[in-house]
PDB file of N, CA and C in Angstrom:
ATOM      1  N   UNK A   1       0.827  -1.162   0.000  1.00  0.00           N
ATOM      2  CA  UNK A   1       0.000   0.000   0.000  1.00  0.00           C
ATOM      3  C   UNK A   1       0.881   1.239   0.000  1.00  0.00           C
ATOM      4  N   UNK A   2       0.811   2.300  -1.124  1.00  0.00           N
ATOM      5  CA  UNK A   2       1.661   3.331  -0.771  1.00  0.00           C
ATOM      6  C   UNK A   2       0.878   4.679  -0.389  1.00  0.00           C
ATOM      7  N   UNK A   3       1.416   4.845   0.533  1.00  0.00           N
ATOM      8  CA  UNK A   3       0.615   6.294   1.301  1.00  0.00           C
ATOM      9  C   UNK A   3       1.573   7.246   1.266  1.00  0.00           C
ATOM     10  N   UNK A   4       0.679   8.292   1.300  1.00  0.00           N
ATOM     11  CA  UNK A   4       0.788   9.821   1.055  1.00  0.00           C
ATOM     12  C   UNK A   4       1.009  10.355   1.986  1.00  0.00           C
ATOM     13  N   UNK A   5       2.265  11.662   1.822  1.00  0.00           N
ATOM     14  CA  UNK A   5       2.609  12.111   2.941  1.00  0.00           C
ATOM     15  C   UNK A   5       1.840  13.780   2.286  1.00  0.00           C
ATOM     16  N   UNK A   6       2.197  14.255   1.493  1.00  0.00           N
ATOM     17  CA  UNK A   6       1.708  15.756   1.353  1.00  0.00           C
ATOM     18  C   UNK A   6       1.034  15.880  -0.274  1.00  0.00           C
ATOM     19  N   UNK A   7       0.450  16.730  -1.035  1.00  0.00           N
ATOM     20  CA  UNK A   7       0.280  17.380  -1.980  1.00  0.00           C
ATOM     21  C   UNK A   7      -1.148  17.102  -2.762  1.00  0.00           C
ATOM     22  N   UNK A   8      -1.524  16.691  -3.808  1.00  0.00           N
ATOM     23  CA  UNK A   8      -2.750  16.519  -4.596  1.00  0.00           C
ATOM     24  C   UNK A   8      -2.835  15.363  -4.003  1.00  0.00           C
ATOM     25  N   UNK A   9      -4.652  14.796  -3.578  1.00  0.00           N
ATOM     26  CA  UNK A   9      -5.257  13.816  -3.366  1.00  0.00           C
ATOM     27  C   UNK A   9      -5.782  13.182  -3.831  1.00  0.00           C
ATOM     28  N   UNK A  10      -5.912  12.104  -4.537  1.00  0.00           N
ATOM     29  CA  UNK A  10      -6.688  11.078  -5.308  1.00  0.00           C
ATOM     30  C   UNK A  10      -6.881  10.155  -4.891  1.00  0.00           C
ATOM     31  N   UNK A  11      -8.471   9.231  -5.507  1.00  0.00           N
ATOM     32  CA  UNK A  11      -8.979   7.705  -4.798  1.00  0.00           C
ATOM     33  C   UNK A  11      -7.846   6.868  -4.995  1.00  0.00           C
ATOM     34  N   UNK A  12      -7.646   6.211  -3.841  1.00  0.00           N
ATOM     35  CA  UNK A  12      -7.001   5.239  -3.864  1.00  0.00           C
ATOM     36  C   UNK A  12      -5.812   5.447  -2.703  1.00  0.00           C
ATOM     37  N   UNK A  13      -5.609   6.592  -2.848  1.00  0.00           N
ATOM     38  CA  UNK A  13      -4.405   6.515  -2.095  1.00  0.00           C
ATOM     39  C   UNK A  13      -4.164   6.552  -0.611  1.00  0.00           C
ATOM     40  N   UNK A  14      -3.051   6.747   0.516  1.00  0.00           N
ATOM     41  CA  UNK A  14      -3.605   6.378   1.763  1.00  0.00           C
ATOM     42  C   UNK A  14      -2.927   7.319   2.495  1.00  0.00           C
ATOM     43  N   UNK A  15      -2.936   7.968   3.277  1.00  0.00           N
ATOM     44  CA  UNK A  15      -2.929   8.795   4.240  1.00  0.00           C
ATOM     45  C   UNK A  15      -2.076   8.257   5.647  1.00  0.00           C
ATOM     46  N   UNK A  16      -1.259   8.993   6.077  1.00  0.00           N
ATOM     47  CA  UNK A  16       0.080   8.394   7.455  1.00  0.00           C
ATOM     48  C   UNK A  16      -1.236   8.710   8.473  1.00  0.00           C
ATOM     49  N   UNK A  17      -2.059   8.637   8.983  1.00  0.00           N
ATOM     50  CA  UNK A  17      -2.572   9.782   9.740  1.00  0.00           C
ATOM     51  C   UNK A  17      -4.024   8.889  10.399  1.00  0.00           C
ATOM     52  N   UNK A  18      -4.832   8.974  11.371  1.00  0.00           N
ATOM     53  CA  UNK A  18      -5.658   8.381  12.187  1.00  0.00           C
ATOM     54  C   UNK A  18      -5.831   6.953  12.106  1.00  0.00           C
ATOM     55  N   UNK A  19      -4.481   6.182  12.433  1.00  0.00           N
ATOM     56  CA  UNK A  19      -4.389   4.838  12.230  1.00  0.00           C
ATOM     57  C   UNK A  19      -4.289   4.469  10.688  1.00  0.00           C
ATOM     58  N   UNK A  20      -4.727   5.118   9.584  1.00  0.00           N
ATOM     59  CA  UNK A  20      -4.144   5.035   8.276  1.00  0.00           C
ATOM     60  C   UNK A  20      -5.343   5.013   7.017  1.00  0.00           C
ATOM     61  N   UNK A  21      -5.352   6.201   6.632  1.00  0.00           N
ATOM     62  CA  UNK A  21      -6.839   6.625   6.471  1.00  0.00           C
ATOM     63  C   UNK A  21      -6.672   6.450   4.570  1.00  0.00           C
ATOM     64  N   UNK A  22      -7.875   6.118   3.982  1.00  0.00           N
ATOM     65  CA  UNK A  22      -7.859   5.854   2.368  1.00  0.00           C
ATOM     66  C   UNK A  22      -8.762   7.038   2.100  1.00  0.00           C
ATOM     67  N   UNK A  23      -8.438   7.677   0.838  1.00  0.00           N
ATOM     68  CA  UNK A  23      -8.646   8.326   0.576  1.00  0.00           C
ATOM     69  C   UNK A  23      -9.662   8.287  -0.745  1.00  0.00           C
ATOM     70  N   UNK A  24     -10.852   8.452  -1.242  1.00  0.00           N
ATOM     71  CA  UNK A  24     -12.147   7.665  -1.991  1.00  0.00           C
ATOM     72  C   UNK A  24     -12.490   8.886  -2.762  1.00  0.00           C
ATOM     73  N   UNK A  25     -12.462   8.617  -4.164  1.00  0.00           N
ATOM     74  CA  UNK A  25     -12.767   9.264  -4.727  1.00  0.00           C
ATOM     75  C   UNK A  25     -14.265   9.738  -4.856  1.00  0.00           C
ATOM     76  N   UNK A  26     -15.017  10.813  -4.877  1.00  0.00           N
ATOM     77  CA  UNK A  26     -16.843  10.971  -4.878  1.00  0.00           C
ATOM     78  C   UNK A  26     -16.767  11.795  -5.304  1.00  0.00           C
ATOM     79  N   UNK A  27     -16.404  11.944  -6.617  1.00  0.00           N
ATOM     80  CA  UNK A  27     -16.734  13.671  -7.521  1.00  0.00           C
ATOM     81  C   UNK A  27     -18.145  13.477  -7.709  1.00  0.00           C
ATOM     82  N   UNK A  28     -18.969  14.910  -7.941  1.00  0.00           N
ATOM     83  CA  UNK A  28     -20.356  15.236  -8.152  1.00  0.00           C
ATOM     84  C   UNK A  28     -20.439  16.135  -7.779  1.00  0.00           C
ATOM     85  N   UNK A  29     -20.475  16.464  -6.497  1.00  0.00           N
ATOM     86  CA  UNK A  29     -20.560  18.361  -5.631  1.00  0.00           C
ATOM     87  C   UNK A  29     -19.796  18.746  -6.462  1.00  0.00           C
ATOM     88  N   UNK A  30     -18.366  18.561  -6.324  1.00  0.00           N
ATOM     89  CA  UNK A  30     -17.584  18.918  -7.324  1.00  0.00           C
ATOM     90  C   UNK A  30     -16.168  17.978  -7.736  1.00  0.00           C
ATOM     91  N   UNK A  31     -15.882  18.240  -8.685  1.00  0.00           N
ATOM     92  CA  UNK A  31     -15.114  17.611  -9.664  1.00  0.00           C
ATOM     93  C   UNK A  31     -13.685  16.843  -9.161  1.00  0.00           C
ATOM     94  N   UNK A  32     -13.609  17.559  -8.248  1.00  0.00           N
ATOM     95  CA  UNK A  32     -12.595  16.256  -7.184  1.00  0.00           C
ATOM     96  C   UNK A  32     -12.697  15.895  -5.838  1.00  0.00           C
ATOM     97  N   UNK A  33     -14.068  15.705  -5.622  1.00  0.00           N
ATOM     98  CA  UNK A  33     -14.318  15.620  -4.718  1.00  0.00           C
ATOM     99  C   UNK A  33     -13.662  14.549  -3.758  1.00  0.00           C
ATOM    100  N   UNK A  34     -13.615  14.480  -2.246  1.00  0.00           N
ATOM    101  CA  UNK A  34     -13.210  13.450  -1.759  1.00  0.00           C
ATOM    102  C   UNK A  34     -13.971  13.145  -0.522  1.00  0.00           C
ATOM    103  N   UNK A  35     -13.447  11.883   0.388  1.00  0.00           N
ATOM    104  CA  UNK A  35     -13.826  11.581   1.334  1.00  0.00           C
ATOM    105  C   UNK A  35     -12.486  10.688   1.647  1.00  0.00           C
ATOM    106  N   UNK A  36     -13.409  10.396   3.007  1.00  0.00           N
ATOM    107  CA  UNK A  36     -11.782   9.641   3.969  1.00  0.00           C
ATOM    108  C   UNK A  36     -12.370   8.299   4.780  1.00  0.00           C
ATOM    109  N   UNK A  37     -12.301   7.735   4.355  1.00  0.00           N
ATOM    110  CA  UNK A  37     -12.360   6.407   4.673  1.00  0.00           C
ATOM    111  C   UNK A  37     -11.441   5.619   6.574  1.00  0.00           C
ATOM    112  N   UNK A  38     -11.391   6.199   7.125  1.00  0.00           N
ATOM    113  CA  UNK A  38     -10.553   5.389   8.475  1.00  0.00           C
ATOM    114  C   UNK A  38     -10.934   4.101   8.290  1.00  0.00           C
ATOM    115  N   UNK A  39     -10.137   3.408   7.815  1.00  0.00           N
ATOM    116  CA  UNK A  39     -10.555   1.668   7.989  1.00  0.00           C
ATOM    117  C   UNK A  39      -9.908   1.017   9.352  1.00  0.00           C
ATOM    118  N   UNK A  40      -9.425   1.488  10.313  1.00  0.00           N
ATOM    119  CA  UNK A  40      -8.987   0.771  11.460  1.00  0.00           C
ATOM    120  C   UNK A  40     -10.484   1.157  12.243  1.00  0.00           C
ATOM    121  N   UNK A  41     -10.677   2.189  12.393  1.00  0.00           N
ATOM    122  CA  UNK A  41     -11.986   2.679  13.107  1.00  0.00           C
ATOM    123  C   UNK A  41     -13.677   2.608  12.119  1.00  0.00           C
ATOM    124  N   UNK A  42     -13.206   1.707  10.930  1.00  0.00           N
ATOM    125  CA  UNK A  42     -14.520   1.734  10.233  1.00  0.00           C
ATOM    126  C   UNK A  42     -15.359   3.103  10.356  1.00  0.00           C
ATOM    127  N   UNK A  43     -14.877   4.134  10.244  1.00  0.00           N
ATOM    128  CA  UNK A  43     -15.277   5.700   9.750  1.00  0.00           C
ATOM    129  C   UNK A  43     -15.446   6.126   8.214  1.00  0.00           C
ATOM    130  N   UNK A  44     -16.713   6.842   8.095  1.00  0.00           N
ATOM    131  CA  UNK A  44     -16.188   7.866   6.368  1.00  0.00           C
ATOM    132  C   UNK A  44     -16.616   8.760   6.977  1.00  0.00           C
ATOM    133  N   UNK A  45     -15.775  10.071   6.119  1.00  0.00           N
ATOM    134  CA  UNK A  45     -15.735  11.000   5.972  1.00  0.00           C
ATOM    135  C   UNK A  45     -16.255  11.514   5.018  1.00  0.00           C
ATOM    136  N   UNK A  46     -17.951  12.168   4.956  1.00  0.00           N
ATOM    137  CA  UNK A  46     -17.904  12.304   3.490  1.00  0.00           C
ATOM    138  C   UNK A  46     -17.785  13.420   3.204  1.00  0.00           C
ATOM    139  N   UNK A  47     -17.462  14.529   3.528  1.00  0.00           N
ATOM    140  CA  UNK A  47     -17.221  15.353   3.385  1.00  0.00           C
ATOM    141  C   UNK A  47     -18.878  16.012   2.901  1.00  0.00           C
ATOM    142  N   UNK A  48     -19.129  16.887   1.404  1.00  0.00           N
ATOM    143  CA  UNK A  48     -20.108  16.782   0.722  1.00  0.00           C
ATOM    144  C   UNK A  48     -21.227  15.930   0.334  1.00  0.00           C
ATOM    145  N   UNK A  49     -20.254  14.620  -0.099  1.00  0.00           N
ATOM    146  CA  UNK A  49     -20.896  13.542  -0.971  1.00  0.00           C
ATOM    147  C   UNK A  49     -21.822  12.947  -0.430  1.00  0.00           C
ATOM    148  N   UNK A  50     -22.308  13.690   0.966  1.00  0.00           N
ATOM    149  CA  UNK A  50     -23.713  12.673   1.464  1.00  0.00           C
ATOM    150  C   UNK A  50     -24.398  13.883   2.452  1.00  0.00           C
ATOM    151  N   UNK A  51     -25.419  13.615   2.579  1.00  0.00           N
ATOM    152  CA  UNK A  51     -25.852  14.585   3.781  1.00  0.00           C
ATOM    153  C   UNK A  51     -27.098  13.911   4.222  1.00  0.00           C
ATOM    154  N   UNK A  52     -27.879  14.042   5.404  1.00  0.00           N
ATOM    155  CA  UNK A  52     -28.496  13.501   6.232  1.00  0.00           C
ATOM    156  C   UNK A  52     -29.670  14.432   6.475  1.00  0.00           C
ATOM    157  N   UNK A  53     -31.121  13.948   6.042  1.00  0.00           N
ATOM    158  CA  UNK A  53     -32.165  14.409   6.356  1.00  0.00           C
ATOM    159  C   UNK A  53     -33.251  13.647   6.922  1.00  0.00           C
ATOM    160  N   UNK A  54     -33.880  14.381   7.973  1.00  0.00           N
ATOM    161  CA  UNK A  54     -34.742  13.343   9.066  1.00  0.00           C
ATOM    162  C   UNK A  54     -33.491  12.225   9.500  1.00  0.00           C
ATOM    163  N   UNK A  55     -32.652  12.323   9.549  1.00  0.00           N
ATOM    164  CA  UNK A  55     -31.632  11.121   9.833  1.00  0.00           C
ATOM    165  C   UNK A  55     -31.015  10.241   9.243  1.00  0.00           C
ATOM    166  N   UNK A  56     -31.620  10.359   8.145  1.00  0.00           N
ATOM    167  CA  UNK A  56     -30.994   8.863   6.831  1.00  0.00           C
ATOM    168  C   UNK A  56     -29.934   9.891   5.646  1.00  0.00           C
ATOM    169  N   UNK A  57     -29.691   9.042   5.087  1.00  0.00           N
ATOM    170  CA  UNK A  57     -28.819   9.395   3.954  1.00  0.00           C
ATOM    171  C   UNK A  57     -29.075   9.699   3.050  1.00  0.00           C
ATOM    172  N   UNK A  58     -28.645  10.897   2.240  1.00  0.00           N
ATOM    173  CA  UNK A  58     -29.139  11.290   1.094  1.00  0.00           C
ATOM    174  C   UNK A  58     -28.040  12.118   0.315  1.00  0.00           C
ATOM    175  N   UNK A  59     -27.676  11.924  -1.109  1.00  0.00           N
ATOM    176  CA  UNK A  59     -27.227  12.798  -1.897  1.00  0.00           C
ATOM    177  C   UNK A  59     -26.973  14.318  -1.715  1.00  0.00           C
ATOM    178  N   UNK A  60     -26.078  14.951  -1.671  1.00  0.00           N
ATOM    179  CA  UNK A  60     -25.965  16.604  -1.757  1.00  0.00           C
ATOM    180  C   UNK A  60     -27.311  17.179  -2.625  1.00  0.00           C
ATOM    181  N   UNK A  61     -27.383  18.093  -2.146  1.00  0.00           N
ATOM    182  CA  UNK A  61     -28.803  18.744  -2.621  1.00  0.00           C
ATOM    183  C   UNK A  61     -28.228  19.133  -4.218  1.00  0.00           C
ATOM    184  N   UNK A  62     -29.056  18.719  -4.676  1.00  0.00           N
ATOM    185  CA  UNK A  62     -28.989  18.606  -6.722  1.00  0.00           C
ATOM    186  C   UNK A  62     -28.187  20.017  -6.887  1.00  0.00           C
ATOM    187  N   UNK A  63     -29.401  21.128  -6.511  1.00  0.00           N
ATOM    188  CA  UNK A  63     -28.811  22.267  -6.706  1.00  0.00           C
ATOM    189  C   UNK A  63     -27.665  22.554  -6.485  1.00  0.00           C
ATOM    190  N   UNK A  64     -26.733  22.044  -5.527  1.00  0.00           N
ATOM    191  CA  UNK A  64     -25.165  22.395  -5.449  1.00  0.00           C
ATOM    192  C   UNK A  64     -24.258  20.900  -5.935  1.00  0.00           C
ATOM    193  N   UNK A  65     -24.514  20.383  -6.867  1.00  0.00           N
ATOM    194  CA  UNK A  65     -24.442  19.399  -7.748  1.00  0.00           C
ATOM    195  C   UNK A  65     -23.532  19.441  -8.505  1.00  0.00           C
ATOM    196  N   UNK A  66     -22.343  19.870  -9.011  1.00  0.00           N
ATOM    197  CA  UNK A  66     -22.025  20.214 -10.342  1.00  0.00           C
ATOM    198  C   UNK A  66     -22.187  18.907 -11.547  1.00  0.00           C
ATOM    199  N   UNK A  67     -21.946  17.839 -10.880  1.00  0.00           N
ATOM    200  CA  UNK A  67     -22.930  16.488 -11.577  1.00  0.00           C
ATOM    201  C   UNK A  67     -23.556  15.880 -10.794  1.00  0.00           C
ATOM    202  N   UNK A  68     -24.832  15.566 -11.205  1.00  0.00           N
ATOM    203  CA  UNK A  68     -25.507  15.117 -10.764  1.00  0.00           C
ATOM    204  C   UNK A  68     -25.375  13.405 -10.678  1.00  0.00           C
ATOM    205  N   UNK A  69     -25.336  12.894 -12.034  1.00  0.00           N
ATOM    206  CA  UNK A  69     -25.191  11.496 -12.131  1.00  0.00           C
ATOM    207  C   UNK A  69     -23.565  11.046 -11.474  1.00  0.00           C
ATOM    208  N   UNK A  70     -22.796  12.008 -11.260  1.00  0.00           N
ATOM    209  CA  UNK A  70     -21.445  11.618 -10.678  1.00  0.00           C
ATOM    210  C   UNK A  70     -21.768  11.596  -8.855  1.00  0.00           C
ATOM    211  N   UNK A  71     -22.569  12.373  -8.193  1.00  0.00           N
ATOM    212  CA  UNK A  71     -22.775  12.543  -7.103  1.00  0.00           C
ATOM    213  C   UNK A  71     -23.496  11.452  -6.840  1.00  0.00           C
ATOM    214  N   UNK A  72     -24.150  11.132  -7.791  1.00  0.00           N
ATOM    215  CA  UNK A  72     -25.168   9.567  -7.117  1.00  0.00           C
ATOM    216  C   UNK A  72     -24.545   8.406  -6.954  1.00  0.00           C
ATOM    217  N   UNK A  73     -23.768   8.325  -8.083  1.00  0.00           N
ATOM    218  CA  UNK A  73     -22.416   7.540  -8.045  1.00  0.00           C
ATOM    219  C   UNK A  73     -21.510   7.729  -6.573  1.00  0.00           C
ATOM    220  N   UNK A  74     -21.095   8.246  -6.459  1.00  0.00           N
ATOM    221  CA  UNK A  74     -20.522   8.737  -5.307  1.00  0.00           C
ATOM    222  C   UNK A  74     -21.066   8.298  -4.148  1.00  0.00           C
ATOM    223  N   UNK A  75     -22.258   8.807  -4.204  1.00  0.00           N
ATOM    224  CA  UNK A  75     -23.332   8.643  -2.672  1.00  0.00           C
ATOM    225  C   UNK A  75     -23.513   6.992  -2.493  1.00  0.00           C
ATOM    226  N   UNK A  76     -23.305   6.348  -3.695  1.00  0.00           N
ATOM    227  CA  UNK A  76     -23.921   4.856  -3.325  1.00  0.00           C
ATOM    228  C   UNK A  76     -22.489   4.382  -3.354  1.00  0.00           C
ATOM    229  N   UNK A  77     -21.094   4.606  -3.676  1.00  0.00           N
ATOM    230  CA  UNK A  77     -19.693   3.754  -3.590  1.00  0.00           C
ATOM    231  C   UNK A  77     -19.389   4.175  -2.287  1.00  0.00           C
ATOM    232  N   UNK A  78     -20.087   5.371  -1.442  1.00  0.00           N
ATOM    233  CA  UNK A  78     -19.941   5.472   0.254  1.00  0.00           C
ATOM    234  C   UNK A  78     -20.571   4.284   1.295  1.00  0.00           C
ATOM    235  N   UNK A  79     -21.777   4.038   0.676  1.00  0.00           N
ATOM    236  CA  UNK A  79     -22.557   3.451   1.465  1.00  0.00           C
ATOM    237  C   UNK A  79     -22.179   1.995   0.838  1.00  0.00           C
ATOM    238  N   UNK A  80     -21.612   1.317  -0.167  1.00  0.00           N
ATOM    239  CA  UNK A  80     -21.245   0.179  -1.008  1.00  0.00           C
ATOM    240  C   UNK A  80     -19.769  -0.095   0.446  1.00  0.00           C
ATOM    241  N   UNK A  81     -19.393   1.057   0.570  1.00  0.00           N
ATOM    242  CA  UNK A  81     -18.038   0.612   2.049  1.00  0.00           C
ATOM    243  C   UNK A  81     -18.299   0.454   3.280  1.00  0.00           C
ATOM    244  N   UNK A  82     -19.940   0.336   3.600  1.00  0.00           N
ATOM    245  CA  UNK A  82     -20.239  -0.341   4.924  1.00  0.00           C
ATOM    246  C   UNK A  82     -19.825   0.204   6.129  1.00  0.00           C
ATOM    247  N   UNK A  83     -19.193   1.491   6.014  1.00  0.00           N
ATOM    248  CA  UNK A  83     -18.818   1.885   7.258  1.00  0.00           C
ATOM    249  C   UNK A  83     -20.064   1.890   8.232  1.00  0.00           C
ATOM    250  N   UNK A  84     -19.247   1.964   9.970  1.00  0.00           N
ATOM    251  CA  UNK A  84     -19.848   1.947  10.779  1.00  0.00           C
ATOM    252  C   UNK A  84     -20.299   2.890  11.416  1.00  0.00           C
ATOM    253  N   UNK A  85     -19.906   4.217  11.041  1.00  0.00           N
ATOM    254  CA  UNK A  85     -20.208   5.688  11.140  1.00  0.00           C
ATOM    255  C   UNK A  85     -20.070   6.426   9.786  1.00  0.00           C
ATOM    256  N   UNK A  86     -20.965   7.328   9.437  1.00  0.00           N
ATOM    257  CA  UNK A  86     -20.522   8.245   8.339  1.00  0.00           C
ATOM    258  C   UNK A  86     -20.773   9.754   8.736  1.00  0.00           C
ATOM    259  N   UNK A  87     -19.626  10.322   8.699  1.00  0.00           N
ATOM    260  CA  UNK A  87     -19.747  11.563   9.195  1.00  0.00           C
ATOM    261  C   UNK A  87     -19.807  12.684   7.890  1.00  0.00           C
ATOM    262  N   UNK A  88     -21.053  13.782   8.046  1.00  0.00           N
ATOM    263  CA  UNK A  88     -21.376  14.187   6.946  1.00  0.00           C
ATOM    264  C   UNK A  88     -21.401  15.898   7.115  1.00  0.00           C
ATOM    265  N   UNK A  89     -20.588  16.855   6.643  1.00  0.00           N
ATOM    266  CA  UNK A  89     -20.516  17.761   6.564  1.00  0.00           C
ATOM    267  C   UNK A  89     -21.709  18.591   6.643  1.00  0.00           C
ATOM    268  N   UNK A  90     -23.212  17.973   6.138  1.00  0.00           N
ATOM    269  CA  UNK A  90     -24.777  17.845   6.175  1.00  0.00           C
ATOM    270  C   UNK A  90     -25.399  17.415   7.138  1.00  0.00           C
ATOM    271  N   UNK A  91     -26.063  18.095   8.656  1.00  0.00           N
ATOM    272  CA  UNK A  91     -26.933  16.408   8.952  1.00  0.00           C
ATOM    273  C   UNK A  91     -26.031  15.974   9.941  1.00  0.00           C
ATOM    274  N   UNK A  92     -24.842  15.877  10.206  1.00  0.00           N
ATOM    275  CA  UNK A  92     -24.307  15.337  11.444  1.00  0.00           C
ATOM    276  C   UNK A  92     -24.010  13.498  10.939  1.00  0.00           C
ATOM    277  N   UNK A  93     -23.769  12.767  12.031  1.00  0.00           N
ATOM    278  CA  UNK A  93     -22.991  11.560  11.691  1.00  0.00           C
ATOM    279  C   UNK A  93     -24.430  10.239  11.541  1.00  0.00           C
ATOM    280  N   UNK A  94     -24.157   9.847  10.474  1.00  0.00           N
ATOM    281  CA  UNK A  94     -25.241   8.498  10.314  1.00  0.00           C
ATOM    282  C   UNK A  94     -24.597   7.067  10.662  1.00  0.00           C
ATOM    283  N   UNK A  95     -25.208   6.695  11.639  1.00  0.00           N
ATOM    284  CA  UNK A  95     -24.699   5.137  12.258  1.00  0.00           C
ATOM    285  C   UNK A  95     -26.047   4.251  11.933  1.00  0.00           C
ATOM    286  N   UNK A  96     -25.531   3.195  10.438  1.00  0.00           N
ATOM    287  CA  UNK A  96     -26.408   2.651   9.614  1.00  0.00           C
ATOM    288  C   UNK A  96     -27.209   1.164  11.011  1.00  0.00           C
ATOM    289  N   UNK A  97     -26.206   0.829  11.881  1.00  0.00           N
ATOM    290  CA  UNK A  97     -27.101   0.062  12.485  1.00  0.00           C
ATOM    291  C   UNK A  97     -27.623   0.413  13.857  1.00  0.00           C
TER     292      UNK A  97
END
């Protein structure tokens, strides 16, 4: 696994930093979008790519979208990683069980 110490971020790559964090690509809000994956602590980070209404999970609001069909994409390869918390820049943190 080669991880990243500083500069441009892209899916795939991994992070020195909260036990050793992956870094997931979710463009849609916008065009490089990201999130952070903690796989020792089963955490995401979604930054944008999800937000939480009445409590459940839902897509960034269309309107601040810059793709739409890329954000849906996005929203379902978050929830496709099973984390055990998702913490959402929207809405506060969703704990699926």
């Amino acid at each position: 696994m080669a991880r990243k110490k500083s500069g441009l971020l892209r899916g795939g790559e991994w992070l020195d930093w909260c036990g050793c964090c992956r870094v997931v690509a979710t463009p849609g809000h916008t065009p490089g979008h990201i999130s952070l994956f903690l796989e020792e602590d089963v955490i995401m980070i979604t930054g944008d790519a999800m937000a939480l209404e009445n409590g459940l999970p839902v897509t960034a609001n269309p309107q601040f979208a810059l793709g739409r069909e890329a954000a849906e994409a996005s929203f379902e390869k978050l929830l496709a990683l099973k984390a055990e918390a998702y913490y959402c820049y929207h809405g506060g943190v969703y704990l699926p069980n």
